[in-house]
Protein backbone atom coordinates (compact mmCIF):
# COMPACT_ATOMS: atom_id res chain seq x y z
CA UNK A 1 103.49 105.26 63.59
CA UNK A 2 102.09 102.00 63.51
CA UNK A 3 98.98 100.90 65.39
CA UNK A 4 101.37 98.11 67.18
CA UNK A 5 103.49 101.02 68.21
CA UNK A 6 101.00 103.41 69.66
CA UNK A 7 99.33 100.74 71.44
CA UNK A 8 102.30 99.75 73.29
CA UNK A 9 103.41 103.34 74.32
CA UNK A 10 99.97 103.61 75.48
CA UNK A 11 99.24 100.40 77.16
CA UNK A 12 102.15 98.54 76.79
CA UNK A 13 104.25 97.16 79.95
CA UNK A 14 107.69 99.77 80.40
CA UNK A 15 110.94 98.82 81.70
CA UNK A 16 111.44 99.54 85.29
CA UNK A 17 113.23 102.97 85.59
CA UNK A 18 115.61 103.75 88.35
CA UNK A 19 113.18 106.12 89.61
CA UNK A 20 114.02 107.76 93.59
CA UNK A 21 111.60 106.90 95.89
CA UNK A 22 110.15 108.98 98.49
CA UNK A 23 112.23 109.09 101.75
CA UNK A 24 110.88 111.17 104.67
CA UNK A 25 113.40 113.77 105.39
CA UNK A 26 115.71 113.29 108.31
CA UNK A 27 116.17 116.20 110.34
CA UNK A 28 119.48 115.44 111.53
CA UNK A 29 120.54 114.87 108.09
CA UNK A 30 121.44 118.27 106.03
CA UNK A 31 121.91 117.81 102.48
CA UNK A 32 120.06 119.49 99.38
CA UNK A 33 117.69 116.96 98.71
CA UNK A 34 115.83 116.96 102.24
CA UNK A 35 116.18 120.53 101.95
CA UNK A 36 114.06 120.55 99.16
CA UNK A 37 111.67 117.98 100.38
CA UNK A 38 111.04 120.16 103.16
CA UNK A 39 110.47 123.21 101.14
CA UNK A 40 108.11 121.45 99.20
CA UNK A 41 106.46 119.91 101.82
CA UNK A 42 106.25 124.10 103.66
CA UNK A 43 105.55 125.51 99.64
CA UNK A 44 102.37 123.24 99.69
CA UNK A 45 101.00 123.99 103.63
CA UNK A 46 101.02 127.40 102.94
CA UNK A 47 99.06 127.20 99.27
CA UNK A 48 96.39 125.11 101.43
CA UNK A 49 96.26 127.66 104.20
CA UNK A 50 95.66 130.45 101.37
CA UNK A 51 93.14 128.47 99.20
CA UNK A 52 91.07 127.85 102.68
CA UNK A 53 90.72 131.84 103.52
CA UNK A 54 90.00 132.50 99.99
CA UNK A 55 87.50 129.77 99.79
CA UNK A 56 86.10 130.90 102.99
CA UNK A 57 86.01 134.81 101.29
CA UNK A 58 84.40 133.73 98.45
CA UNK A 59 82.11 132.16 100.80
CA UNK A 60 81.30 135.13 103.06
CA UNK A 61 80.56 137.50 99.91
CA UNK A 62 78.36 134.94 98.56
CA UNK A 63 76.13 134.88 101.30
CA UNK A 64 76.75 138.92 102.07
CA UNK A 65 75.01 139.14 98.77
CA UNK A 66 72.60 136.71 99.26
CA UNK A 67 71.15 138.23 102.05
CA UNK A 68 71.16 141.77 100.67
CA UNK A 69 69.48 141.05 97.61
């Protein structure tokens, strides 16, 4: 690869792409896609809910043995 080349795949100005953009889902609408979006949207609110207890578990044995010792 050239320099020329690598410096325009790195900084260089792409094409616009037909990319999807986000949509919120429509409840009333039932098709695959805002099935998914809600899934994801469920997936991810659950992950948070579980990192904040064990967060807050790490947090209570830290200070459990920071007391005791």
């Amino acid at each position: 690869m050239k320099w020329k080349n690598i410096k325009e795949v790195l900084w260089g100005k792409h094409p616009k792409q037909d990319v999807e953009q986000w949509n919120d889902p429509d409840p009333d609408d039932l098709s695959i896609d805002n099935a998914y979006k809600t899934r994801w949207i469920w997936y991810h609110t659950i992950l948070a809910v579980e990192l904040f207890l064990v967060i807050l578990i790490q947090l209570c044995i830290f200070l459990l043995l920071a007391i005791k010792l």
